[in-house]
C-alpha atoms as a PDB file:
ATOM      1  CA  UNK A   1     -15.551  13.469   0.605  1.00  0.00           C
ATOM      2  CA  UNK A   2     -15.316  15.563  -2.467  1.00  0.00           C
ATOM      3  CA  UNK A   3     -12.828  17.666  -1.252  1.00  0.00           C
ATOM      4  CA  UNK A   4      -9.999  16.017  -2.671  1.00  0.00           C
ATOM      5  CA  UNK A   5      -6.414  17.780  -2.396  1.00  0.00           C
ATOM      6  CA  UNK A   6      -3.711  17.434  -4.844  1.00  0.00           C
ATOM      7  CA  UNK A   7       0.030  17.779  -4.771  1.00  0.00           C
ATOM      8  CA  UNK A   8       0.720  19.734  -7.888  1.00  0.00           C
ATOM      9  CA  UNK A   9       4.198  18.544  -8.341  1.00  0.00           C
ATOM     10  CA  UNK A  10       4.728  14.770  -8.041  1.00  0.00           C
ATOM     11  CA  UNK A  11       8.099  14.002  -9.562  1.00  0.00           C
ATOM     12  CA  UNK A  12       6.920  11.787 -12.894  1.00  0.00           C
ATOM     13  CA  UNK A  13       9.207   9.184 -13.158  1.00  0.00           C
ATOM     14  CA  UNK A  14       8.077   5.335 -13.605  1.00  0.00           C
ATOM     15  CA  UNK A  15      10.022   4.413 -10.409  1.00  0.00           C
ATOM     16  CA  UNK A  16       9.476   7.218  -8.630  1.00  0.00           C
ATOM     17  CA  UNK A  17       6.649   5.687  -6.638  1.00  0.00           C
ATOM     18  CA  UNK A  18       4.856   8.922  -5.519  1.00  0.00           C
ATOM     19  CA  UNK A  19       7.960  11.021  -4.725  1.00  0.00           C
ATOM     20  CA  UNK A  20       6.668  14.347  -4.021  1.00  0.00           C
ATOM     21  CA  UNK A  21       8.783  17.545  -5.225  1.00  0.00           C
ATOM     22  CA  UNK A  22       8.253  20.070  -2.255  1.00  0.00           C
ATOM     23  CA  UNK A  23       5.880  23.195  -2.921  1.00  0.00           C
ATOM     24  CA  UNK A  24       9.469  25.018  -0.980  1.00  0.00           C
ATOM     25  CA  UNK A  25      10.817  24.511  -4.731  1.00  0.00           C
ATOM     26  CA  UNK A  26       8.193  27.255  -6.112  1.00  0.00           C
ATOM     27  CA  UNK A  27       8.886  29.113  -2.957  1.00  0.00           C
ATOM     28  CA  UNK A  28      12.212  29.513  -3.799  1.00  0.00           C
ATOM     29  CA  UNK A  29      11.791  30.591  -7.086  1.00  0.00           C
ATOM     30  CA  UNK A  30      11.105  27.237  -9.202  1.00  0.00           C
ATOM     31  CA  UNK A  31       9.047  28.466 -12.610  1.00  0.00           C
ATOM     32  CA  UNK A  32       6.859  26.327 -13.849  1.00  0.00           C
ATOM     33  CA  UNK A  33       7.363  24.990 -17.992  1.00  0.00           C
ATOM     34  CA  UNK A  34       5.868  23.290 -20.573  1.00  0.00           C
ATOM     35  CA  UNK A  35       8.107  20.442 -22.415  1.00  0.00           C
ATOM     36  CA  UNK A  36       9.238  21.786 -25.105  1.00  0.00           C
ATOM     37  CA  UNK A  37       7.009  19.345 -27.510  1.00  0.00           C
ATOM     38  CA  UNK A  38       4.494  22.073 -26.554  1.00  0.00           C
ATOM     39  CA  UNK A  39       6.173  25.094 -27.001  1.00  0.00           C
ATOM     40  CA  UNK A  40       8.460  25.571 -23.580  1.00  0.00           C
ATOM     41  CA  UNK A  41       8.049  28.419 -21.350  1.00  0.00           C
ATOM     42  CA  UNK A  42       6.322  29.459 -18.776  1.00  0.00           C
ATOM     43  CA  UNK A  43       2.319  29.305 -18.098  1.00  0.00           C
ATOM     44  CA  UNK A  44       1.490  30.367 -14.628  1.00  0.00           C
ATOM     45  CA  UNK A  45       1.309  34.157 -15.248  1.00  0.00           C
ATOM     46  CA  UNK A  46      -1.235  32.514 -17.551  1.00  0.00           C
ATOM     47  CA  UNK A  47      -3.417  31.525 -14.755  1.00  0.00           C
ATOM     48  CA  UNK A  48      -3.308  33.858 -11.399  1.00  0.00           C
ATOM     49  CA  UNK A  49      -0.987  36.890 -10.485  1.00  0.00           C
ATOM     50  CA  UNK A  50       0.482  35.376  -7.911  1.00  0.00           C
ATOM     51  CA  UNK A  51       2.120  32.486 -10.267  1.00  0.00           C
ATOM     52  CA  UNK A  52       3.996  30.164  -9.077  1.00  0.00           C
ATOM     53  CA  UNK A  53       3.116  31.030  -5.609  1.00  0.00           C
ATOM     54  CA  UNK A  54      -0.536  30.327  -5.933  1.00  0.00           C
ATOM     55  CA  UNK A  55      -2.086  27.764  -4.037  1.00  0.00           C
ATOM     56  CA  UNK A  56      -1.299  24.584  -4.677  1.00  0.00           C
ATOM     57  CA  UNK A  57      -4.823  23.484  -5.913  1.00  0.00           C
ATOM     58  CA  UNK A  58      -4.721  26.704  -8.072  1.00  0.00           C
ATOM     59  CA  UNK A  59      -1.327  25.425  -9.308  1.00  0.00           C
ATOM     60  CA  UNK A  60      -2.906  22.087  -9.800  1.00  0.00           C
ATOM     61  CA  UNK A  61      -5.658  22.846 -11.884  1.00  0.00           C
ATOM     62  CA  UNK A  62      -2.962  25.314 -13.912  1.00  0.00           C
ATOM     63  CA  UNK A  63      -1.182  22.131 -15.011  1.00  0.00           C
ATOM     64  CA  UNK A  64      -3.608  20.055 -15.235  1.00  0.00           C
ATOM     65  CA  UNK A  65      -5.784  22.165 -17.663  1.00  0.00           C
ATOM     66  CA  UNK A  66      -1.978  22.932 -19.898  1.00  0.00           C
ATOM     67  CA  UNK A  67      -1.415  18.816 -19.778  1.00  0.00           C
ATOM     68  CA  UNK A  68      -4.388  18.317 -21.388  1.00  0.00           C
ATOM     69  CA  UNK A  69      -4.512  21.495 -23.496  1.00  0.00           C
ATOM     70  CA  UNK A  70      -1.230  20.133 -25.332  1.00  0.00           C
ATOM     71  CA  UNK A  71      -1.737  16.647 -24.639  1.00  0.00           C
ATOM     72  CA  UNK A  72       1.790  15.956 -22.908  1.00  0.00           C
ATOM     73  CA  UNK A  73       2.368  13.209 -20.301  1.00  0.00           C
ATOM     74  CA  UNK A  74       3.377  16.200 -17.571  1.00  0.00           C
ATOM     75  CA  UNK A  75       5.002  19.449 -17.079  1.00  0.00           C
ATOM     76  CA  UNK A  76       8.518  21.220 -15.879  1.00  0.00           C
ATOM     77  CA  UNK A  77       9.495  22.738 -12.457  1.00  0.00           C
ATOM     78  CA  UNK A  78      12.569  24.394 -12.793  1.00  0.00           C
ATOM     79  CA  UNK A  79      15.136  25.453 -10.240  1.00  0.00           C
ATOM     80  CA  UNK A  80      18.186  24.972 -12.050  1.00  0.00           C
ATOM     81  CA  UNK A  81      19.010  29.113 -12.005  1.00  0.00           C
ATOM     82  CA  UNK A  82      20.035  29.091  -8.698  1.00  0.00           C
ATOM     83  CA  UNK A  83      23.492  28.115  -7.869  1.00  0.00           C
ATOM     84  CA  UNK A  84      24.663  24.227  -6.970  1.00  0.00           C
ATOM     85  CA  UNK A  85      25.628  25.164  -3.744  1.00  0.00           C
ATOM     86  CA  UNK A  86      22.082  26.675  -2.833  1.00  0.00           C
ATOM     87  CA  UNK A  87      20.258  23.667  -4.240  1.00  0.00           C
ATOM     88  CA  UNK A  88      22.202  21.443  -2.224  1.00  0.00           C
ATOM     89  CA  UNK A  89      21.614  23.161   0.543  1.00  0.00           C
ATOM     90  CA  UNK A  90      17.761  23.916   0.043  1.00  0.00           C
ATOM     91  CA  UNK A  91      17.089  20.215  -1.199  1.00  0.00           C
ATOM     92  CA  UNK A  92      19.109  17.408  -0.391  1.00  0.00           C
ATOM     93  CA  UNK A  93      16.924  15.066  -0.237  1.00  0.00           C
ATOM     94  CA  UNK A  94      15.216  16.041  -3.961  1.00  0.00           C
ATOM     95  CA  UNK A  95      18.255  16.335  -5.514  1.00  0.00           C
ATOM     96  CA  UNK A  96      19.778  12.914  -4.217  1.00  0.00           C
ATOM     97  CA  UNK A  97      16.409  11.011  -5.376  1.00  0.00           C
ATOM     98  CA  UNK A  98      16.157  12.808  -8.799  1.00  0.00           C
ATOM     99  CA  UNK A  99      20.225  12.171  -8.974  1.00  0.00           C
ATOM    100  CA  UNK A 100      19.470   8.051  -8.466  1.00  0.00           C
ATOM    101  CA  UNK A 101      16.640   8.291 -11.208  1.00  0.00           C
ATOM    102  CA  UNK A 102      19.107  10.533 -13.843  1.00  0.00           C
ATOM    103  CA  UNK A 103      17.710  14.373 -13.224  1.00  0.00           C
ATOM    104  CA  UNK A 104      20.077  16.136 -11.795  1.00  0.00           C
ATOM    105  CA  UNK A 105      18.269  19.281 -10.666  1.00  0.00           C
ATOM    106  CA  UNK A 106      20.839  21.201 -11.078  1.00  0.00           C
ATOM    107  CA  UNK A 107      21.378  21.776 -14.501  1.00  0.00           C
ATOM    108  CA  UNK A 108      17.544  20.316 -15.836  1.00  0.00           C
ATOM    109  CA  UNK A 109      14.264  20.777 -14.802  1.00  0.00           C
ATOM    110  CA  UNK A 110      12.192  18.326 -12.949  1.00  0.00           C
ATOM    111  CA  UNK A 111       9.269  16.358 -14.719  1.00  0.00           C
ATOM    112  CA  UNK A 112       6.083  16.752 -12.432  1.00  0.00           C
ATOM    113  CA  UNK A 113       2.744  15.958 -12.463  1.00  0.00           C
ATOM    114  CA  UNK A 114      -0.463  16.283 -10.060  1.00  0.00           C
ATOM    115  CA  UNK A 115      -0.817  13.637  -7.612  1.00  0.00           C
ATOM    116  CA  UNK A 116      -3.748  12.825  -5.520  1.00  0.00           C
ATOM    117  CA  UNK A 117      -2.091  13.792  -2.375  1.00  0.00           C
ATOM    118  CA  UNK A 118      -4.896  14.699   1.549  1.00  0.00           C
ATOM    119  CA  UNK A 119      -8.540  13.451   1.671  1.00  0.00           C
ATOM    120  CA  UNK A 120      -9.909  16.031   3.735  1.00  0.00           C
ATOM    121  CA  UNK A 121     -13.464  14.588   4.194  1.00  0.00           C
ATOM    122  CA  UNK A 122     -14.374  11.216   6.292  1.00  0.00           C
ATOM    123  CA  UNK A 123     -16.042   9.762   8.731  1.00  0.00           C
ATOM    124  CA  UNK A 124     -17.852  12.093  10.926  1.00  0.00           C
ATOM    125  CA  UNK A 125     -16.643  12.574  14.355  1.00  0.00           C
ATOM    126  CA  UNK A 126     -17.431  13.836  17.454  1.00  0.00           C
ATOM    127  CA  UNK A 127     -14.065  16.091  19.614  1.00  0.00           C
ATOM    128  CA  UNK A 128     -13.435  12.992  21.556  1.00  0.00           C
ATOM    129  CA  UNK A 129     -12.808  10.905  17.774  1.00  0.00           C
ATOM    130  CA  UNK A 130     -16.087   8.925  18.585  1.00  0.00           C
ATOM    131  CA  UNK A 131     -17.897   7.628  15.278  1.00  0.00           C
ATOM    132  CA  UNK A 132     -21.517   6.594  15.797  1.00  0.00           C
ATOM    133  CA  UNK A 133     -20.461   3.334  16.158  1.00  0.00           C
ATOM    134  CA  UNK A 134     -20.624   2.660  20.033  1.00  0.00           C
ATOM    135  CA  UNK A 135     -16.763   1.767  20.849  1.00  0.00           C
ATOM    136  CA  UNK A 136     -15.390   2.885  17.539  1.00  0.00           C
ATOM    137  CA  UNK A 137     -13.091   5.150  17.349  1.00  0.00           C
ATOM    138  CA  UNK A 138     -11.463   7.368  14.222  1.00  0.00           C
ATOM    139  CA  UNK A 139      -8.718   9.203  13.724  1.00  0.00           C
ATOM    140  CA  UNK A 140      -6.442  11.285  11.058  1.00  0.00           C
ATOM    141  CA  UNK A 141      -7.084  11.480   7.590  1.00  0.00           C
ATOM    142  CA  UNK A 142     -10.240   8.785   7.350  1.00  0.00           C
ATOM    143  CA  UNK A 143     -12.301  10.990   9.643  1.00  0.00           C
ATOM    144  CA  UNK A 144     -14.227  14.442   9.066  1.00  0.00           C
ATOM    145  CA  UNK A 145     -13.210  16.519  12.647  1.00  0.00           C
ATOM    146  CA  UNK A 146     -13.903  19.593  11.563  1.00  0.00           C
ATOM    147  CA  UNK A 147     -10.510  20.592  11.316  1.00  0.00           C
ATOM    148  CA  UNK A 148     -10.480  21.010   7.585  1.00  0.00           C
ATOM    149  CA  UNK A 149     -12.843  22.431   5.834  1.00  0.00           C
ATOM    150  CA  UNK A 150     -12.467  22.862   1.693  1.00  0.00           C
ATOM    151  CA  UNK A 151      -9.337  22.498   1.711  1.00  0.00           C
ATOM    152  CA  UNK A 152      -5.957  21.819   3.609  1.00  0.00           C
ATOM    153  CA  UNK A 153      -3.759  24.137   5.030  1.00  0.00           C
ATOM    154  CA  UNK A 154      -0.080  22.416   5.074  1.00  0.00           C
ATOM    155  CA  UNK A 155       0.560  21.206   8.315  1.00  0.00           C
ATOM    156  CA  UNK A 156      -2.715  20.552   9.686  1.00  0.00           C
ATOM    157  CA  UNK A 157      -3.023  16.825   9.362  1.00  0.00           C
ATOM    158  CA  UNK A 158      -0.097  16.408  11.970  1.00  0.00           C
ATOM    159  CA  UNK A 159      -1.670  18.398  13.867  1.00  0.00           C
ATOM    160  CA  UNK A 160      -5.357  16.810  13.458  1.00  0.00           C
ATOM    161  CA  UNK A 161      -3.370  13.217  14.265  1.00  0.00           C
ATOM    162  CA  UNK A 162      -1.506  14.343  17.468  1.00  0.00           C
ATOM    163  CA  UNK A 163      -4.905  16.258  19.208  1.00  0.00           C
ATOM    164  CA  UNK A 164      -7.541  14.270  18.486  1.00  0.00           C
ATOM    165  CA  UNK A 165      -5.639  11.092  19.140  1.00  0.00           C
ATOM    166  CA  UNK A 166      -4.981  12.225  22.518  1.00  0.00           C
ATOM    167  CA  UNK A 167      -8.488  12.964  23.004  1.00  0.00           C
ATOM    168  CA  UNK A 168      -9.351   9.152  21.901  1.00  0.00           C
ATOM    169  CA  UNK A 169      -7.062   8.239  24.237  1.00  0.00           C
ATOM    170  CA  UNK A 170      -8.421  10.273  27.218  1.00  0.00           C
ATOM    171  CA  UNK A 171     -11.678   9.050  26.008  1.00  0.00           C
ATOM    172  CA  UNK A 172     -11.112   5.880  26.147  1.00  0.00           C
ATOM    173  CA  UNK A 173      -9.763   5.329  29.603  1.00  0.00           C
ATOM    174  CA  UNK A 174     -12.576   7.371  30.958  1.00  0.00           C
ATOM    175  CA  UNK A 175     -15.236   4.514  30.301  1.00  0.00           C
ATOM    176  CA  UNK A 176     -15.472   2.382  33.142  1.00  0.00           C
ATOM    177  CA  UNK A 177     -15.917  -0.902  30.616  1.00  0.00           C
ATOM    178  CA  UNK A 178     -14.098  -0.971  27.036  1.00  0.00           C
ATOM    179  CA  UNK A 179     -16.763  -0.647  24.161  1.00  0.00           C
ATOM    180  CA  UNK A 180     -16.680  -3.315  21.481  1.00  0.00           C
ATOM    181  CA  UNK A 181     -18.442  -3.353  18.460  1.00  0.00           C
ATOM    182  CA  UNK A 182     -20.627  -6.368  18.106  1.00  0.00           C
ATOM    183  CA  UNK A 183     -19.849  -8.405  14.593  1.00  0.00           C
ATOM    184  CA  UNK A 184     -21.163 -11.401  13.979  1.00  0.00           C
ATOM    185  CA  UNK A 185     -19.886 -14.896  13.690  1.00  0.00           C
ATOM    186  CA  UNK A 186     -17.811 -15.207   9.817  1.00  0.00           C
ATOM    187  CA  UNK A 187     -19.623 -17.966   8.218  1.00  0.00           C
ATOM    188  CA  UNK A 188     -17.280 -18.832   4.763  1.00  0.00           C
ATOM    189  CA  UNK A 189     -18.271 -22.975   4.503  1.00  0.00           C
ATOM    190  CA  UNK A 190     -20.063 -22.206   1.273  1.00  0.00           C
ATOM    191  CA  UNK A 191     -17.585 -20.770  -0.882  1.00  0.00           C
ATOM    192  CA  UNK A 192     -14.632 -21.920  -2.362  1.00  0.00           C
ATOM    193  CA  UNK A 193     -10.971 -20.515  -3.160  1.00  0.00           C
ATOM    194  CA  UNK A 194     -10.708 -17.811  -5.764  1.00  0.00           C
ATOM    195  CA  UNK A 195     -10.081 -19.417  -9.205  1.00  0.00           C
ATOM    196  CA  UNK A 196      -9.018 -16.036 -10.921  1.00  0.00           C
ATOM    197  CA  UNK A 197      -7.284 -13.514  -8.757  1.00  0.00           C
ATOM    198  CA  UNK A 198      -6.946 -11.187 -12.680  1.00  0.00           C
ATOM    199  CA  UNK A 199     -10.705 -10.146 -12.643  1.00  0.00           C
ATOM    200  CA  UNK A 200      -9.930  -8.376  -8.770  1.00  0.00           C
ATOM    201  CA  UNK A 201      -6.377  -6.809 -10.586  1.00  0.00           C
ATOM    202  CA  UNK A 202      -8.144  -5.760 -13.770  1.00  0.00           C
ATOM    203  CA  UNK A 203     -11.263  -3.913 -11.418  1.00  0.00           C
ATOM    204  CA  UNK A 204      -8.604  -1.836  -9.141  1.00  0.00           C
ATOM    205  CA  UNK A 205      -7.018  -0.708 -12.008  1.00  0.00           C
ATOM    206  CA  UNK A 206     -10.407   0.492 -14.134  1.00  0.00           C
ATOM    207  CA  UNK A 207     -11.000   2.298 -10.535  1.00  0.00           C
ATOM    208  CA  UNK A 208      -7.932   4.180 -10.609  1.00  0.00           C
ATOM    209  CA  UNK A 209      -7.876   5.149 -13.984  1.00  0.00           C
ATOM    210  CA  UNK A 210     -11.981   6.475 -14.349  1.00  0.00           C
ATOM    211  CA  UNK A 211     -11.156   7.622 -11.211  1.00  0.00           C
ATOM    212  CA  UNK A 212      -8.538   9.975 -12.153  1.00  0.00           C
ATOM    213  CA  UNK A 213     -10.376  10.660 -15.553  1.00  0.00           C
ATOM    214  CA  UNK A 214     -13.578  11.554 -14.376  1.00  0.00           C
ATOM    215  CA  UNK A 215     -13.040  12.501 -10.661  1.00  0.00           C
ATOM    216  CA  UNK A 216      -9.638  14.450 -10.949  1.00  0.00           C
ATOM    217  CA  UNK A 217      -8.934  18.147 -10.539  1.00  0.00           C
ATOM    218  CA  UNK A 218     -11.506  19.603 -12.795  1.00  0.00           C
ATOM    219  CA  UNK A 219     -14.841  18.070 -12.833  1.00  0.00           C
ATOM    220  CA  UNK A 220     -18.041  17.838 -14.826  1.00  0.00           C
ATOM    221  CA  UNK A 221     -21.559  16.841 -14.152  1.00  0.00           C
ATOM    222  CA  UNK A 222     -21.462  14.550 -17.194  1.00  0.00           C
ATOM    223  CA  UNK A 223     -18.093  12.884 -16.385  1.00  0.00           C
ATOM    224  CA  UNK A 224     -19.272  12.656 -12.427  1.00  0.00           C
ATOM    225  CA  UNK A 225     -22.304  10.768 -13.921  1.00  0.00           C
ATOM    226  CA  UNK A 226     -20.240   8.200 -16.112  1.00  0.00           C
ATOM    227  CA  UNK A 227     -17.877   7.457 -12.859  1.00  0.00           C
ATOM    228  CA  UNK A 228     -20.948   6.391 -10.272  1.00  0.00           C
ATOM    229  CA  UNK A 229     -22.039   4.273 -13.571  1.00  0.00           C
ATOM    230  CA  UNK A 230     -19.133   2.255 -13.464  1.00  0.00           C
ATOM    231  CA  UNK A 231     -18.888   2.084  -9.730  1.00  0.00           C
ATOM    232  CA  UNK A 232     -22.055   0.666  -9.789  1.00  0.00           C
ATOM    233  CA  UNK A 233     -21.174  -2.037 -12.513  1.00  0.00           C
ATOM    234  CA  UNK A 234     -17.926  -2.792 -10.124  1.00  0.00           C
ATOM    235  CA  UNK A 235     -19.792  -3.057  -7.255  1.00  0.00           C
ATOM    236  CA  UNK A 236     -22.158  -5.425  -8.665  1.00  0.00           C
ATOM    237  CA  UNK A 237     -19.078  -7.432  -9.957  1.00  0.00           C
ATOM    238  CA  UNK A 238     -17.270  -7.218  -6.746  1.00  0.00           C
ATOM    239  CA  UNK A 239     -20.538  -8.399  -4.621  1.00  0.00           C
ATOM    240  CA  UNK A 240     -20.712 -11.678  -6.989  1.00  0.00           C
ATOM    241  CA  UNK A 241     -16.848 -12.614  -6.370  1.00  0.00           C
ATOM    242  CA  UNK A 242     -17.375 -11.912  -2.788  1.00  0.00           C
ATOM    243  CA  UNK A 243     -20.300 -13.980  -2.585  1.00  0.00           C
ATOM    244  CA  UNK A 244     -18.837 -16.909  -4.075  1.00  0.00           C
ATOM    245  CA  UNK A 245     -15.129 -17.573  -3.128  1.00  0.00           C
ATOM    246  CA  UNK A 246     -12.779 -16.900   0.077  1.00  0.00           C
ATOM    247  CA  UNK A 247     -12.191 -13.329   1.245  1.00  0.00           C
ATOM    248  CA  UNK A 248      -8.759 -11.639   0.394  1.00  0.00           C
ATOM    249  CA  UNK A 249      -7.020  -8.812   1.504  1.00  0.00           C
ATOM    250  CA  UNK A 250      -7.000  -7.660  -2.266  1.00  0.00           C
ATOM    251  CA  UNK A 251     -10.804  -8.376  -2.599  1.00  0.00           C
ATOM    252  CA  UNK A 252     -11.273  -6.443   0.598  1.00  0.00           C
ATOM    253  CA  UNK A 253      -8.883  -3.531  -0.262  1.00  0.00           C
ATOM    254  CA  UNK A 254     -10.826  -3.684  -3.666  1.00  0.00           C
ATOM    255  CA  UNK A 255     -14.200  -3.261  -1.918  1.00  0.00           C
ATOM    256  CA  UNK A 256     -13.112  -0.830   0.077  1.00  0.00           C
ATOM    257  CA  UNK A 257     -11.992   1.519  -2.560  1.00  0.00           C
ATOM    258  CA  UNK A 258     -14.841   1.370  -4.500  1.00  0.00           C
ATOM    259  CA  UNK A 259     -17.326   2.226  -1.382  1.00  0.00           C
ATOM    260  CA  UNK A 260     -15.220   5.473  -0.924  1.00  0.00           C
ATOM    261  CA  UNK A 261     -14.968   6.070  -4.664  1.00  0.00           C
ATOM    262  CA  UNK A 262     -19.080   6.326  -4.606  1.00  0.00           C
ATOM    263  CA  UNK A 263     -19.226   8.233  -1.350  1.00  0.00           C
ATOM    264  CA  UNK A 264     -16.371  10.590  -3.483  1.00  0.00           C
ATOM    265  CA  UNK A 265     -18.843  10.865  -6.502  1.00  0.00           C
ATOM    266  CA  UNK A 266     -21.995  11.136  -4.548  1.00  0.00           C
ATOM    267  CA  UNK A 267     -20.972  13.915  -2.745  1.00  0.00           C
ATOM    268  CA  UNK A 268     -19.190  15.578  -5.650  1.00  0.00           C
ATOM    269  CA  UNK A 269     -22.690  15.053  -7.657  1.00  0.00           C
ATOM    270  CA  UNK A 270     -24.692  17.044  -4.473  1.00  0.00           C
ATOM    271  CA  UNK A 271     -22.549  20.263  -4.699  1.00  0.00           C
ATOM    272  CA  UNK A 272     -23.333  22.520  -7.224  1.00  0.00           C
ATOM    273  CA  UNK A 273     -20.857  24.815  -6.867  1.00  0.00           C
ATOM    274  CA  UNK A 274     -17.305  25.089  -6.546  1.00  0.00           C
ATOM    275  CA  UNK A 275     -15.511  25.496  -3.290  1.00  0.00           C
ATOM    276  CA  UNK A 276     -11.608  24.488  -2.211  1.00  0.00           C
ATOM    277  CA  UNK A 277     -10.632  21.615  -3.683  1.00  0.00           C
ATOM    278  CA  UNK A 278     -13.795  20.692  -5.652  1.00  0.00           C
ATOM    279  CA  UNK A 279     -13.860  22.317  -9.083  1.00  0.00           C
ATOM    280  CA  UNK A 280     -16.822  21.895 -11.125  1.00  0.00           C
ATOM    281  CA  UNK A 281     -17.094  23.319 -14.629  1.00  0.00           C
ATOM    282  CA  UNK A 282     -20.795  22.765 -14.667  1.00  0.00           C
ATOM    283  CA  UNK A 283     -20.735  25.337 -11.132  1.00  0.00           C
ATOM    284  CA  UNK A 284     -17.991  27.233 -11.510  1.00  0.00           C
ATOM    285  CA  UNK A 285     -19.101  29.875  -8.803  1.00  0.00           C
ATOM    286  CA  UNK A 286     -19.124  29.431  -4.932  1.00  0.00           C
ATOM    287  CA  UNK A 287     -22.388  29.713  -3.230  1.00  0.00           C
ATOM    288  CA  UNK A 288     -22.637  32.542  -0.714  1.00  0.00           C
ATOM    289  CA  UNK A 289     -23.160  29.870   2.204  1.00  0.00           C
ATOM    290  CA  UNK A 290     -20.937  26.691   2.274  1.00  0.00           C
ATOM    291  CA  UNK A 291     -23.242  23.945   3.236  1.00  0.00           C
ATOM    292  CA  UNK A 292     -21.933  20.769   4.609  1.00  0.00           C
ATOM    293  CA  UNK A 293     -22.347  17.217   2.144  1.00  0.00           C
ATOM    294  CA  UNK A 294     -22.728  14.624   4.687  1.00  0.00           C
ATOM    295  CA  UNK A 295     -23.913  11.128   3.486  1.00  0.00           C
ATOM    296  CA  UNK A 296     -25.547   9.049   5.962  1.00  0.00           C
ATOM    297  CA  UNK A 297     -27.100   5.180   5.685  1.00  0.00           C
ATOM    298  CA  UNK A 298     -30.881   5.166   5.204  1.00  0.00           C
ATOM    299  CA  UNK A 299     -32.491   4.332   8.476  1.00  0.00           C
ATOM    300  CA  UNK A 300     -33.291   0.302   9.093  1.00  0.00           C
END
């Protein structure tokens, strides 16, 4: 669960919603700048020979490390030396968002910034998508197939989606009786309806910002530490609403991130080294033998 990949170039607009600038843009020749509030030019050669061609969690931690060197809101891709005509062609669909939120890409550069982007941890699996729950089933990007390892090469999540969910499928309609899991009855006649929604609101957003402070690109023991602090704190606050008032689909969205925020920082706090996509300061070398960070429930 620590292996978290980021898109280094998110377009940063406020109603961009996530709108990811291809990494085909670097292929093509899109250099990488700093606004000029910090200087302009380039800072990949900076980083690694190969650039702007590095990989793109290389390229990541590039601009995230200049962002908060210089202490600017993001960074520049720039494509706007090749012609109209080849931009067009190359990126339509870029150009015709960035056009509706006032870039054109063609004569400016495009504002980007790092964007959590490909979980490549999960729940563990078997080749048939089995869990260790009898009759439950996983597939995609919640599980851990095997598939990836520290990282993500670019189109193996389609892939991961289209085999194993055939195999879940073949799976399935090999047992001669379906498999349910067994929940019990919802009992909810001693709680009440949620008297303010704000205090579920306010937690998701303290997740996703110490989230992104402490358990971004570049990590430190110390910063790992303050996270599962306030995960705990949140989960104690989160239990107590739960306990008390009617279940939402917020509450339960709410719950559900912070569970995989902790599993995120517990298995970020058990490697001590860096490998793929997890970059510790504190372990900045990779251990000669990748060993595998698998949390499982204590036995009952």
């Amino acid at each position: 669960m620590e292996f978290i990949q980021f898109h280094p170039t998110c377009l940063y607009h406020p109603h961009a919603k996530s709108f990811l600038i291809s990494e085909a843009v670097r292929g093509e020749g899109g250099k990488l700048l700093l606004p000029q509030s910090a200087g302009g030019g380039r800072f990949m050669p900076q980083h690694d020979p190969r650039e702007e061609l590095a990989p793109r969690d290389v390229v990541a931690r590039a601009i995230d490390f200049e962002m908060k060197k210089h202490g600017v809101d993001c960074v520049y891709l720039d494509i706007s030396h090749k012609s109209q005509a080849f931009i067009e062609h190359h990126f339509p669909n870029i150009r015709a968002r960035c056009l509706a939120l006032g870039i054109d890409i063609t004569t400016d550069p495009i504002p980007v910034v790092p964007a959590a982007h490909y979980t490549c941890g999960g729940v563990v699996t078997d080749l048939s998508s089995r869990t260790d729950v009898a009759g439950l089933y996983a597939v995609g990007e919640t599980t851990c197939t095997g598939l990836h390892g520290a990282n993500r090469l670019a189109s193996n999540s389609l892939l991961e989606c289209m085999v194993f969910a055939t195999a879940a499928v073949q799976d399935i309609v090999r047992q001669p009786t379906p498999q349910r899991p067994s929940l019990p009855a919802w009992d909810d006649s001693r709680v009440t309806d949620p008297d303010e929604m704000v205090v579920v609101t306010h937690n998701w957003h303290e997740l996703r910002r110490f989230m992104w402070d402490y358990v971004g690109i570049v990590r430190t023991t110390k910063r790992l530490e303050r996270a599962a602090h306030r995960i705990a704190l949140l989960q104690k606050e989160i239990q107590e609403f739960y306990a008390q008032f009617h279940v939402t689909r917020d509450l339960l969205e709410l719950r559900n991130l912070v569970q995989v925020a902790d599993l995120i920082v517990m298995s970020a706090l058990m490697r001590h080294e860096s490998r793929g996509l997890h970059y510790s300061r504190d372990y900045p070398h990779t251990d000669p033998i990748g060993r595998p960070t698998v949390i499982a429930p204590p036995p009952r």
